[in-house]
N, C-alpha and C. Protein backbone atom coordinates (compact mmCIF):
# COMPACT_ATOMS: atom_id res chain seq x y z
N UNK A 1 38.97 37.05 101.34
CA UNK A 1 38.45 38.39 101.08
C UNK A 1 39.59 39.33 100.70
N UNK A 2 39.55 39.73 99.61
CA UNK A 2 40.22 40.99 99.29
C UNK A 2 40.24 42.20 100.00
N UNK A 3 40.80 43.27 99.98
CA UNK A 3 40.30 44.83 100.71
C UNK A 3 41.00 45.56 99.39
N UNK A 4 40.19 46.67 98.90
CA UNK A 4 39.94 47.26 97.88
C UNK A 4 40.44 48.85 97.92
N UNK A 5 41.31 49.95 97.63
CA UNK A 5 41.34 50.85 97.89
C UNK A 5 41.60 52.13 96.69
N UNK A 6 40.30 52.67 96.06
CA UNK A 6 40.57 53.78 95.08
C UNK A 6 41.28 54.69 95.73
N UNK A 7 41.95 55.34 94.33
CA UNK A 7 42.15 56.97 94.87
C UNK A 7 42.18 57.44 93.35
N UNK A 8 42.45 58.83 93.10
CA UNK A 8 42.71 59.45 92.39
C UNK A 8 41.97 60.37 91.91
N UNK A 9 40.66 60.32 92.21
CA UNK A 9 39.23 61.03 92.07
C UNK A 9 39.87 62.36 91.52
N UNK A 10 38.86 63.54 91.82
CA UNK A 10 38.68 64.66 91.86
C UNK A 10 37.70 65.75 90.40
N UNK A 11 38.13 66.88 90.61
CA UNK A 11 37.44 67.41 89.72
C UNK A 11 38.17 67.99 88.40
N UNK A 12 37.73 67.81 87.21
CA UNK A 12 38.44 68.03 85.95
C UNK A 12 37.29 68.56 85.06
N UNK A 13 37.83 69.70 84.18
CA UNK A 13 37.32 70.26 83.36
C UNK A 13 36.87 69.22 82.14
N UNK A 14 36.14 69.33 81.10
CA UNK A 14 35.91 68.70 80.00
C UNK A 14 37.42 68.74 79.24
N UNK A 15 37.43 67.86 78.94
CA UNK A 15 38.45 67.40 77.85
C UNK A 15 40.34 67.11 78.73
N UNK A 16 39.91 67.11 80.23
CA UNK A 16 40.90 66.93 81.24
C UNK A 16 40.89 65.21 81.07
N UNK A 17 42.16 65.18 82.05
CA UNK A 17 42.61 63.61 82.45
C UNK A 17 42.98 63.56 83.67
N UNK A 18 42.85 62.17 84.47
CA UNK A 18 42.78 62.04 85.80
C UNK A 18 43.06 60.68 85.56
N UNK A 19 44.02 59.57 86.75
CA UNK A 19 44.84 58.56 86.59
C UNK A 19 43.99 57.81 88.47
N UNK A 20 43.30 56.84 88.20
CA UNK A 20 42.71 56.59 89.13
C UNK A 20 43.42 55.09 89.50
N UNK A 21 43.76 54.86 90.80
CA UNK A 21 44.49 53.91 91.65
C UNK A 21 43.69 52.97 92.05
N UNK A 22 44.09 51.57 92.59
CA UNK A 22 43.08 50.86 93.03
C UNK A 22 44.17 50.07 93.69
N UNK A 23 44.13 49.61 95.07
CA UNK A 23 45.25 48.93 95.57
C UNK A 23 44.34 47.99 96.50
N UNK A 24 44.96 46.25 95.91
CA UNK A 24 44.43 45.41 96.40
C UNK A 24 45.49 44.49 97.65
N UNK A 25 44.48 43.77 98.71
CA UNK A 25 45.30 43.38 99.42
C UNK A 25 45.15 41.93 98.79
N UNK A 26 46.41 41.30 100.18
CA UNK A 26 46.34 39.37 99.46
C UNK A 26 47.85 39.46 98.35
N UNK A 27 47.94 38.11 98.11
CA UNK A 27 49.44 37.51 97.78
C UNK A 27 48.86 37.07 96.11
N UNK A 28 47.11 37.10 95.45
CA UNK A 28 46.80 36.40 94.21
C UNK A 28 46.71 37.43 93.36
N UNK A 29 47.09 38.76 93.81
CA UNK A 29 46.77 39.88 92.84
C UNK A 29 47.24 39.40 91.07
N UNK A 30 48.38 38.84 91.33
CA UNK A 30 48.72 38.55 89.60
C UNK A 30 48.10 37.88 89.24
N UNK A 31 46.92 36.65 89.61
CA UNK A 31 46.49 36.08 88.77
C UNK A 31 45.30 36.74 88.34
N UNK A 32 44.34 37.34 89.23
CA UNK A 32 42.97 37.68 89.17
C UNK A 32 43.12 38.99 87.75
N UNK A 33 41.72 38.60 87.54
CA UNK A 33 40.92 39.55 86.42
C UNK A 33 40.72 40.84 87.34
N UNK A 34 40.74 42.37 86.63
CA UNK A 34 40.70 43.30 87.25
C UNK A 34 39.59 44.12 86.82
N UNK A 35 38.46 44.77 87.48
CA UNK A 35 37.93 45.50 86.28
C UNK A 35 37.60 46.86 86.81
N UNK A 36 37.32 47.98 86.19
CA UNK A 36 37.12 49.05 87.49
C UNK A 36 35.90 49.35 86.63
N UNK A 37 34.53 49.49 87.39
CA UNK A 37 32.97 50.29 87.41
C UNK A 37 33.05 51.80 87.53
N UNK A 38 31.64 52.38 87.15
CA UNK A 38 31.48 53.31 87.46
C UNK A 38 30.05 53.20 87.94
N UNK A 39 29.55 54.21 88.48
CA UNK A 39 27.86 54.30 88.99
C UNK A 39 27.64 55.90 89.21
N UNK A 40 26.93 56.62 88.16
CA UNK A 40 26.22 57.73 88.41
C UNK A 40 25.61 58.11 89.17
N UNK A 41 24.74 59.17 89.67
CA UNK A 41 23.57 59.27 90.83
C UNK A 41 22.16 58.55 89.66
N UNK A 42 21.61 57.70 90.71
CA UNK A 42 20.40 57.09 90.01
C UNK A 42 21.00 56.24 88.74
N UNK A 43 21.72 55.72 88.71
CA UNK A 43 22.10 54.89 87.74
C UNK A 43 23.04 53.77 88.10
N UNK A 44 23.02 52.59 87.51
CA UNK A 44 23.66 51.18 87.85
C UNK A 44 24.90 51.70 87.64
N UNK A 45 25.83 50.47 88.28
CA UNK A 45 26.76 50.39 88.58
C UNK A 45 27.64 49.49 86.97
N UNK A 46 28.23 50.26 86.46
CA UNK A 46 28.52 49.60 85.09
C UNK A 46 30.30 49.18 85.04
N UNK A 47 30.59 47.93 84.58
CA UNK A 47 31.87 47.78 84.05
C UNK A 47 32.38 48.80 82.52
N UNK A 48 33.15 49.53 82.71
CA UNK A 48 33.83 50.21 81.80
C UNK A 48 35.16 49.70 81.20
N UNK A 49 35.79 48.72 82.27
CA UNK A 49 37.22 48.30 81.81
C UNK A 49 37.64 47.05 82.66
N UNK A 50 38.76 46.07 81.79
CA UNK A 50 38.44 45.18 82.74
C UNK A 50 40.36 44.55 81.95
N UNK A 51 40.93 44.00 83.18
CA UNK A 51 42.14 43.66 82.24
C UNK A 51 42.38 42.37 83.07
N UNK A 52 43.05 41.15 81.98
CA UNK A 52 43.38 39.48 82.77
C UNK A 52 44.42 39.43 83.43
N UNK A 53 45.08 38.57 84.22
CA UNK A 53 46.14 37.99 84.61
C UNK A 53 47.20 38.42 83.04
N UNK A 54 46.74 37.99 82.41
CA UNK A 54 47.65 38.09 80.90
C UNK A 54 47.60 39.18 80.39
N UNK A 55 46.87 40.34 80.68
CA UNK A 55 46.96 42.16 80.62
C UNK A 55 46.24 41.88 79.19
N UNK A 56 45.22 41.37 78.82
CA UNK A 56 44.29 41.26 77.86
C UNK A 56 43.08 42.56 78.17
N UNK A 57 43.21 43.88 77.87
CA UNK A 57 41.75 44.64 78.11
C UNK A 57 40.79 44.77 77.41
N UNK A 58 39.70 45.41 77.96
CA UNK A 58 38.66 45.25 77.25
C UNK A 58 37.80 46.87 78.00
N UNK A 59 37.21 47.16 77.33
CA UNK A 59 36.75 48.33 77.00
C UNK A 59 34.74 48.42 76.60
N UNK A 60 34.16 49.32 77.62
CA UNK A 60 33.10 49.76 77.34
C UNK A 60 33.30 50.97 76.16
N UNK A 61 32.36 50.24 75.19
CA UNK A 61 32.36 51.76 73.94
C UNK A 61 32.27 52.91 74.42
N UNK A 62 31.68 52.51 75.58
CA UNK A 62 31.15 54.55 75.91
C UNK A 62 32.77 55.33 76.16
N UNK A 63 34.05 54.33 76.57
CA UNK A 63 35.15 55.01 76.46
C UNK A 63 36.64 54.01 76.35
N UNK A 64 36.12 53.37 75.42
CA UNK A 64 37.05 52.87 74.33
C UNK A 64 37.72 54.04 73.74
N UNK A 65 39.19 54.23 73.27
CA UNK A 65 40.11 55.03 72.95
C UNK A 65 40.16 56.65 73.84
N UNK A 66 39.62 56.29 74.58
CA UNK A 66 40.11 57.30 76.05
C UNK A 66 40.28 57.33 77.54
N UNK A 67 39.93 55.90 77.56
CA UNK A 67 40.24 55.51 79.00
C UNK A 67 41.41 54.06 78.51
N UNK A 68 42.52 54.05 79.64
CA UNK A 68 43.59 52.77 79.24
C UNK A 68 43.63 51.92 80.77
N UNK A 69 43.38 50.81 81.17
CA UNK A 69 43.69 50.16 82.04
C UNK A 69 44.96 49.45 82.48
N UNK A 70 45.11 49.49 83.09
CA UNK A 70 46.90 48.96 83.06
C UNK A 70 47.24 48.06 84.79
N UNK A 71 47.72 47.28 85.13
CA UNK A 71 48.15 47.07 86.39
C UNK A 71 49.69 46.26 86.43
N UNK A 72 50.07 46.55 87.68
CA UNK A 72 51.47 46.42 88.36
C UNK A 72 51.24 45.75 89.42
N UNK A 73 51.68 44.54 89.03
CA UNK A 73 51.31 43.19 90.02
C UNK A 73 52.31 43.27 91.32
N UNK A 74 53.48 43.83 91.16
CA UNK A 74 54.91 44.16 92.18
C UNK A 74 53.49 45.05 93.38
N UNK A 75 52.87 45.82 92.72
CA UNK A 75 52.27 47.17 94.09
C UNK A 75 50.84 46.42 93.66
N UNK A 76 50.42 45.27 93.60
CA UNK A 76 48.91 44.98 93.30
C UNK A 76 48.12 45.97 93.49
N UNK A 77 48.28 46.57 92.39
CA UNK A 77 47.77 48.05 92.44
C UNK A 77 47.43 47.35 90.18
N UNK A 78 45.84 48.29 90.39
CA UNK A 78 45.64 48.45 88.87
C UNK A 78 45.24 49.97 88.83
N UNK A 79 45.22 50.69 87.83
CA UNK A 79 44.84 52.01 87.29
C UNK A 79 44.15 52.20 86.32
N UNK A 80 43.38 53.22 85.88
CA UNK A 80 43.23 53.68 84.83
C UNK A 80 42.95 54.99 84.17
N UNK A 81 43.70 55.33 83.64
CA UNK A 81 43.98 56.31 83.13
C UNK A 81 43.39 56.64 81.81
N UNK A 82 42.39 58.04 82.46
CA UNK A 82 41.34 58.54 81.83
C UNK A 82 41.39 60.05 80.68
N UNK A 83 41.45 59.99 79.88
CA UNK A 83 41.66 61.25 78.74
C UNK A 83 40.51 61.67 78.14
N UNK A 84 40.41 62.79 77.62
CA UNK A 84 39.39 63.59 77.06
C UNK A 84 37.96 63.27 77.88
N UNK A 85 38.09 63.84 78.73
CA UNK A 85 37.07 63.56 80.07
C UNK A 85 35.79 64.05 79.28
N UNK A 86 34.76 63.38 79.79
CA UNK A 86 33.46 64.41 79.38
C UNK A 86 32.30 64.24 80.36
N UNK A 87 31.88 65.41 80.47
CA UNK A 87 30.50 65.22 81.66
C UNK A 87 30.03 63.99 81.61
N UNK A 88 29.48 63.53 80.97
CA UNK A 88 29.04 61.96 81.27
C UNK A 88 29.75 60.92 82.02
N UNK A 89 31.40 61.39 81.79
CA UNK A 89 32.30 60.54 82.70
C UNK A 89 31.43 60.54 84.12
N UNK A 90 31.27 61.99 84.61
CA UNK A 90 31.07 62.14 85.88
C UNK A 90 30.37 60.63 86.88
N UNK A 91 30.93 60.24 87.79
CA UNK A 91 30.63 58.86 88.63
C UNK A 91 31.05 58.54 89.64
N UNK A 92 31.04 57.33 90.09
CA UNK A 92 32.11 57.17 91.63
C UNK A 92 32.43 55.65 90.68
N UNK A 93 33.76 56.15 91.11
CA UNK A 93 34.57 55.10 90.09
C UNK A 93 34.97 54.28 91.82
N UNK A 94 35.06 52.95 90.91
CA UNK A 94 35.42 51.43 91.64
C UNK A 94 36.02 50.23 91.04
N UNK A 95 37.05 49.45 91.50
CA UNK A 95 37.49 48.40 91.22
C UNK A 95 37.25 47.02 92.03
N UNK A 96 37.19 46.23 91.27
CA UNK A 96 36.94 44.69 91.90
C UNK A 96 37.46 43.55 91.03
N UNK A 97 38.21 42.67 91.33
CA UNK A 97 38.19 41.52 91.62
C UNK A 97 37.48 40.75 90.50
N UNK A 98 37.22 39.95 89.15
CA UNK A 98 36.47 39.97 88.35
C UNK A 98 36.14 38.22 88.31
N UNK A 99 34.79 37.58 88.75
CA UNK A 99 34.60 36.31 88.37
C UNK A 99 34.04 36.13 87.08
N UNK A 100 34.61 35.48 85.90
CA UNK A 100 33.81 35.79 84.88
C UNK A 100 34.41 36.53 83.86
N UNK A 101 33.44 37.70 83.06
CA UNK A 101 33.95 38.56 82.19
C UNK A 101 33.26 39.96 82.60
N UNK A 102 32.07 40.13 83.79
CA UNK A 102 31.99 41.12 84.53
C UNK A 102 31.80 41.06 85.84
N UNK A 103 31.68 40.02 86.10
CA UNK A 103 30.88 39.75 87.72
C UNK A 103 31.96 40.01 88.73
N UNK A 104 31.74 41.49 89.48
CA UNK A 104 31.89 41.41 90.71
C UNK A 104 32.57 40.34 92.03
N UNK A 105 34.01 40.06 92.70
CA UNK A 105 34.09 38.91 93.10
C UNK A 105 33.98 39.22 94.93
N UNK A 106 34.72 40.22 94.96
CA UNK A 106 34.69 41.03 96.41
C UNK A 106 33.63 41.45 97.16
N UNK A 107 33.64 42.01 97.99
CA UNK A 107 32.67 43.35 98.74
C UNK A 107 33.32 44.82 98.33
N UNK A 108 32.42 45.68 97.61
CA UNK A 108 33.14 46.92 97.38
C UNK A 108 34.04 48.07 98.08
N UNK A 109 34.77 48.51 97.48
CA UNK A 109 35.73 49.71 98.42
C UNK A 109 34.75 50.65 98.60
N UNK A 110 35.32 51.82 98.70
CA UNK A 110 34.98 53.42 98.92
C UNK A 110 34.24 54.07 98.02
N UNK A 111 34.94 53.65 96.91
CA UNK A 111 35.29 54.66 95.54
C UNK A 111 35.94 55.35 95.33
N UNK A 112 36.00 56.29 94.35
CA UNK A 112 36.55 57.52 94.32
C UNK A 112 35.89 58.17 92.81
N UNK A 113 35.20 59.36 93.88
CA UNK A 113 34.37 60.55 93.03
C UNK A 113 35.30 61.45 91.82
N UNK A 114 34.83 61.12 90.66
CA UNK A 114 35.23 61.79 89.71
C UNK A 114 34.11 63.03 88.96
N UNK A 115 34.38 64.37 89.04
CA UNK A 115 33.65 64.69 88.33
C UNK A 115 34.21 65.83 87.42
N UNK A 116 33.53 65.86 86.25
CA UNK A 116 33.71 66.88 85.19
C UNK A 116 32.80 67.82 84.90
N UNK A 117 33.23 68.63 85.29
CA UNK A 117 32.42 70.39 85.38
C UNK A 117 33.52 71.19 84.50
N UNK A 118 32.94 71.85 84.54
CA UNK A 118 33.70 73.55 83.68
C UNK A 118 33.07 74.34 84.85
């Protein structure tokens, strides 16, 4: 079992940026697939970004060329770092563990609440 820990949340204006953390426990962090979700109120829980052992990413259109995924296997820690924010961003952002090319491998963290207001 992994243990899962966001941070970076908070609140950002439209067209703001916010750099969200995810720190995994365990000694396999370099090999595993990484991907971080989001989930609205009343809405599924969706993969937005997802990066390999080999730092291969991949990108939901809804924010392809404004969100970048990146991880640092030394702090098994992955991120992603979010630009030109837009209300729709608004979610509780999450990372996991990836079996597959989206599937979920863990039990989920916390999250961490992102939202975009003016």
């Amino acid at each position: 079992q992994v243990q899962l820990v966001e941070s970076g949340g908070g609140l950002v204006q439209p067209g703001g940026s916010l750099r969200l953390s995810c720190a995994a426990s365990g000694s396999l962090f370099s090999i595993y697939a990484m991907g971080w979700y989001r989930q609205a109120p009343g809405k599924e829980r969706d993969l937005v970004a997802s990066i390999t052992s080999g730092r291969t990413t991949n990108y939901a259109d809804s924010v392809k060329g404004r969100f970048t995924i990146s991880r640092d296997n030394a702090k098994n820690t992955v991120y992603l770092q979010m630009n030109s924010l837009k209300p729709g961003d608004t979610a509780v952002y999450y990372c996991n563990v990836l079996s597959g090319s989206s599937t979920p491998l863990f039990a989920w963290g916390q999250g961490t609440q992102v939202t975009v207001s003016s």
